[in-house]
N, C-alpha and C. Protein backbone atom coordinates (compact mmCIF):
# COMPACT_ATOMS: atom_id res chain seq x y z
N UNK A 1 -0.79 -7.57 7.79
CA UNK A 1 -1.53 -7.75 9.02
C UNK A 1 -1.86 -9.21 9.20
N UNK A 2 -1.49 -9.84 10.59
CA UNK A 2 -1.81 -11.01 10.25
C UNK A 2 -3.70 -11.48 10.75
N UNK A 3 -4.10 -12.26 10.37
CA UNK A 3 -5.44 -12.50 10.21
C UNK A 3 -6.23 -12.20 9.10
N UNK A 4 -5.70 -11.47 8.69
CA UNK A 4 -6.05 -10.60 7.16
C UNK A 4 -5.71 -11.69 5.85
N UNK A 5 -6.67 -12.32 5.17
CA UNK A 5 -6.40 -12.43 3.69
C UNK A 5 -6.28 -11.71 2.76
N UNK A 6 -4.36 -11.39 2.27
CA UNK A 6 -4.75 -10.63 1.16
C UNK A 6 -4.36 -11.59 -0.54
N UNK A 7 -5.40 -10.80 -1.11
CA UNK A 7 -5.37 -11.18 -2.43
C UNK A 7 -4.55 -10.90 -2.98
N UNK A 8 -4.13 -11.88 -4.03
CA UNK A 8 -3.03 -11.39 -5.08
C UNK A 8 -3.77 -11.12 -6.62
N UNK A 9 -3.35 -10.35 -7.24
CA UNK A 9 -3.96 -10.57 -8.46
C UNK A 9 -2.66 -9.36 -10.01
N UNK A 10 -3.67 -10.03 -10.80
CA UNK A 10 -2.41 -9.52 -11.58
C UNK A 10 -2.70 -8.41 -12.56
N UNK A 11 -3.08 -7.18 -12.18
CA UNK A 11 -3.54 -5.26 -12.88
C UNK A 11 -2.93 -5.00 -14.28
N UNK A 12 -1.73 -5.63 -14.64
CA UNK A 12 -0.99 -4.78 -15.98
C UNK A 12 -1.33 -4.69 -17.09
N UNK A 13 -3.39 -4.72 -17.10
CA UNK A 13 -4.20 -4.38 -18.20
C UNK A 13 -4.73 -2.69 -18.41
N UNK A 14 -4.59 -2.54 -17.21
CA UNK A 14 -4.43 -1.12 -16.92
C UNK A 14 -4.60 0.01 -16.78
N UNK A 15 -2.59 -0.45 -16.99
CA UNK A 15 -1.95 0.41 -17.19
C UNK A 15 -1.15 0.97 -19.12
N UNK A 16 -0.47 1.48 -19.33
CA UNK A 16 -0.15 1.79 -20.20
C UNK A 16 1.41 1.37 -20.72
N UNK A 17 2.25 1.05 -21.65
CA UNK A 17 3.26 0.58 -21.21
C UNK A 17 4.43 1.76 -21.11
N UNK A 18 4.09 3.02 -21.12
CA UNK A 18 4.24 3.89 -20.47
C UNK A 18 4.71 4.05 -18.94
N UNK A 19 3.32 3.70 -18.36
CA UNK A 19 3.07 3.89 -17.22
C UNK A 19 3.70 2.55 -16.41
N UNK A 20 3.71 2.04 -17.25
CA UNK A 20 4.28 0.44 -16.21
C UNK A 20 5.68 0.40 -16.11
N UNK A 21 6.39 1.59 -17.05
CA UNK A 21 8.06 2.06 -16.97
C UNK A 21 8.54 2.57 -15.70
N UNK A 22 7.07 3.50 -14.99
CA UNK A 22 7.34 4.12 -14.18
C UNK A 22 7.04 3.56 -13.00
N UNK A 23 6.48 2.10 -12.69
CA UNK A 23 6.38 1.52 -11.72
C UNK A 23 7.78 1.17 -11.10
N UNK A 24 7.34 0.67 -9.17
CA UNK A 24 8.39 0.01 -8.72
C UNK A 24 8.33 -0.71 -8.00
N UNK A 25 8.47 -2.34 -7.82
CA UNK A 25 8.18 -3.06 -6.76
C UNK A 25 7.94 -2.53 -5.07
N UNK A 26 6.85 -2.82 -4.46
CA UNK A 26 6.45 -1.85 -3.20
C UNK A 26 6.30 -0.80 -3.11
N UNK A 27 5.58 -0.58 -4.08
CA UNK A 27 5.03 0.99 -4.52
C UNK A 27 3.73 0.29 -4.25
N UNK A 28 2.95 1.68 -3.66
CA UNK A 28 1.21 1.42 -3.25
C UNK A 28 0.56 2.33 -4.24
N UNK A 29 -0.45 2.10 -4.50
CA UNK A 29 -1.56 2.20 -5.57
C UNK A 29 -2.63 2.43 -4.78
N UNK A 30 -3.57 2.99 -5.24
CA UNK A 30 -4.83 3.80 -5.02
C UNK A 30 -5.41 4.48 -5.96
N UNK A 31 -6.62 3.76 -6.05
CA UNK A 31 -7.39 3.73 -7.07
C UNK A 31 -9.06 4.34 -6.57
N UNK A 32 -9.93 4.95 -6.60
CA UNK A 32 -11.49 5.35 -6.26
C UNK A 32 -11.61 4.52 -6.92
N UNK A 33 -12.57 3.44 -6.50
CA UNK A 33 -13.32 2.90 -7.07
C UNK A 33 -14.67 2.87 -6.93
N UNK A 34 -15.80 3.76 -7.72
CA UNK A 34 -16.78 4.20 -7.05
C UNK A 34 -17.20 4.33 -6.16
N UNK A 35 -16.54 5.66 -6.09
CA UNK A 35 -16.55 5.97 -4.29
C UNK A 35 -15.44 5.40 -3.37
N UNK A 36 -15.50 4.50 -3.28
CA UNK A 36 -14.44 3.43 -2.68
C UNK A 36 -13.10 3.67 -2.85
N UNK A 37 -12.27 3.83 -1.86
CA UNK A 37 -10.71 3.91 -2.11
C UNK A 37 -10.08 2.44 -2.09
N UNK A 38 -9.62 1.95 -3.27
CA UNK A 38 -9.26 0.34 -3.35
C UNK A 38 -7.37 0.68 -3.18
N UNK A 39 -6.79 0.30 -2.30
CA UNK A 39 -5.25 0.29 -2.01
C UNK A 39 -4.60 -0.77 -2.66
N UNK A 40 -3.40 -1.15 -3.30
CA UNK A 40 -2.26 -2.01 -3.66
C UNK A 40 -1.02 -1.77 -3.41
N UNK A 41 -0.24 -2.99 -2.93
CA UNK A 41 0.94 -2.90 -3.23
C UNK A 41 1.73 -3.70 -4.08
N UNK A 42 2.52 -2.71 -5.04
CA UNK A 42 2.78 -4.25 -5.84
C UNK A 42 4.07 -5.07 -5.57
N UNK A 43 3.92 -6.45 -5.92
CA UNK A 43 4.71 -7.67 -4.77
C UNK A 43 5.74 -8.19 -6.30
N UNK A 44 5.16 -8.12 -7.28
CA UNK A 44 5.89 -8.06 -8.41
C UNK A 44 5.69 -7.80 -9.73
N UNK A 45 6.88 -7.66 -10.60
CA UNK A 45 6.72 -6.35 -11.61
C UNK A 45 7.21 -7.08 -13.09
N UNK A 46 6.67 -7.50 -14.44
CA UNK A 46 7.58 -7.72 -15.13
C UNK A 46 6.96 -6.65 -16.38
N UNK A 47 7.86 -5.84 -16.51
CA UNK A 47 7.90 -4.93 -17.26
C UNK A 47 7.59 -4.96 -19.37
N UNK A 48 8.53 -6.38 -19.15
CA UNK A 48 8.67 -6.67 -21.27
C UNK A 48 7.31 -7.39 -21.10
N UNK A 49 6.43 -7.90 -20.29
CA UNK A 49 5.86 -8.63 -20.50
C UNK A 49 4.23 -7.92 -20.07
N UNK A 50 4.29 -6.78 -19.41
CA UNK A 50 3.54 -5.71 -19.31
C UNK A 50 2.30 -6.21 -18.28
N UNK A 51 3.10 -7.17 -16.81
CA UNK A 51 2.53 -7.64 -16.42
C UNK A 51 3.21 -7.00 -14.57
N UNK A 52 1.51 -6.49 -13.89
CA UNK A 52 1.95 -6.02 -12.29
C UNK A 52 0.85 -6.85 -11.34
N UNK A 53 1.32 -7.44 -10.94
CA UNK A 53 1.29 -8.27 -9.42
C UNK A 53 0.85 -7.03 -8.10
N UNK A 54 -0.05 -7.14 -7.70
CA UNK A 54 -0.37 -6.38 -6.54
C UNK A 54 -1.14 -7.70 -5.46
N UNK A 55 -1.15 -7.06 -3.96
CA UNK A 55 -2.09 -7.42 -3.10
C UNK A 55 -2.37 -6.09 -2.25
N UNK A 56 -3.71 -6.61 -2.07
CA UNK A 56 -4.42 -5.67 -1.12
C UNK A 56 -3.74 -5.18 -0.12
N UNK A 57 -3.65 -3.91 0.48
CA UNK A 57 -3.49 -3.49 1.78
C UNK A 57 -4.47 -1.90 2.23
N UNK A 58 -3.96 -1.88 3.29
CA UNK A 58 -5.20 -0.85 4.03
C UNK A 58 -3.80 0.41 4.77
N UNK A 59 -3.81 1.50 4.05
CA UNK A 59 -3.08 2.97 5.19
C UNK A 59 -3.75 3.30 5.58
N UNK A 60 -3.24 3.53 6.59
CA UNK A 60 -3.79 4.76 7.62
C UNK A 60 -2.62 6.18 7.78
N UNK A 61 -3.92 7.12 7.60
CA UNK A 61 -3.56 8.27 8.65
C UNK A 61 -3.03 8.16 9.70
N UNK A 62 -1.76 9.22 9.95
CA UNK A 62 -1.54 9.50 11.42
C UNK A 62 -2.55 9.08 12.37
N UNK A 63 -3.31 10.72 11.83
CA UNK A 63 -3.94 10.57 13.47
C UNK A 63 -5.12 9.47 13.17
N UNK A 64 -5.11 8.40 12.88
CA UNK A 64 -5.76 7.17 12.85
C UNK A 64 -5.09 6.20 14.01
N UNK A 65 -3.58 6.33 13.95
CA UNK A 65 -3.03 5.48 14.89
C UNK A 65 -2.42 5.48 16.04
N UNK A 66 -2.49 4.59 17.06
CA UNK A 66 -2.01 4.55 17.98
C UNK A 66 -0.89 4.46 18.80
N UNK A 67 0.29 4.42 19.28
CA UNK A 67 1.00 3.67 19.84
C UNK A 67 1.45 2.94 20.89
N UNK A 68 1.22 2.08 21.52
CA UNK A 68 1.23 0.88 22.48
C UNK A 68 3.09 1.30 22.73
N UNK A 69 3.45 2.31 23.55
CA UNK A 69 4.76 1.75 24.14
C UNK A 69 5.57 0.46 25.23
N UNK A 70 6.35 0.03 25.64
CA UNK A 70 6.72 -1.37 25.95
C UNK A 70 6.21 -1.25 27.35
N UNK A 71 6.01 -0.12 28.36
CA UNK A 71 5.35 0.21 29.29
C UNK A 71 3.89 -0.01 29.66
N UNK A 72 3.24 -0.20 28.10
CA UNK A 72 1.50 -0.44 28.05
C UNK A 72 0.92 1.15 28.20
N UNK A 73 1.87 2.26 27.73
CA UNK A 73 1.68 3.48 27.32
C UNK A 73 0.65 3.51 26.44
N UNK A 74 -0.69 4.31 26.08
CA UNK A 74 -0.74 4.45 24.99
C UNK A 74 -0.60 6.08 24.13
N UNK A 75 -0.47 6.53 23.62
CA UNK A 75 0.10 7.53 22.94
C UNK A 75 0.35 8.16 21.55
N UNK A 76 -0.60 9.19 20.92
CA UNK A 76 -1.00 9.62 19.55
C UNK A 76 0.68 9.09 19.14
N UNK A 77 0.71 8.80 17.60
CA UNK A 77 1.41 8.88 16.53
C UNK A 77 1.46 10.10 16.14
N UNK A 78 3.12 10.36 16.61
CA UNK A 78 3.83 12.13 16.41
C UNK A 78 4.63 12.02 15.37
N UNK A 79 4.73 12.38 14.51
CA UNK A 79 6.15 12.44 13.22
C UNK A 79 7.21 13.47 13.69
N UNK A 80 6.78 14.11 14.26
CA UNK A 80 7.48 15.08 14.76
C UNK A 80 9.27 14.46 15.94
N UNK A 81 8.30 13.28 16.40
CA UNK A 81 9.33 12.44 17.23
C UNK A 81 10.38 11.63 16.42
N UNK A 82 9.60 11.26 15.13
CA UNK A 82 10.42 10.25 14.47
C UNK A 82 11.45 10.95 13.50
N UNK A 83 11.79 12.46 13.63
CA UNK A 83 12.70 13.44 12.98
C UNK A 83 13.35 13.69 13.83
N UNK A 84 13.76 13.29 14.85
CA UNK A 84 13.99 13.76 16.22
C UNK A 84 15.06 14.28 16.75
């Protein structure tokens, strides 16, 4: 998003080195963090070295979003359209 600062930082304390087998670059993460839903995506991955690179981002729900067609439409977000 632009205007948005996101952070980079580096998580692969963790995880397990297990679990860091099963990672994959641009894979999102979600974590509760008391209470709090904290989101990542990770931007890079080094595995022998048991080290994951994430920055912040924010999903949304469907029905959270909007769509602005090129008309100045606006119009719920259908999945139903995008199988179409």
């Amino acid at each position: 998003m632009m205007g948005l600062l996101m952070s980079k930082q580096e998580i692969g304390d963790i995880f397990t080195k297990p679990g860091i087998e099963k990672l994959k670059v641009g894979q999102i993460l979600r974590f509760d963090y008391e209470g709090s839903l904290q989101e990542f995506r990770i931007t890079k991955l080094n595995r022998k070295s048991g080290k994951v690179w994430v920055e912040d981002v924010q999903t949304y729900h469907p029905d959270e979003v909007q769509i602005k067609d090129a008309f100045g439409d606006k119009e719920a977000f259908d999945t139903e359209k995008l199988n179409g």
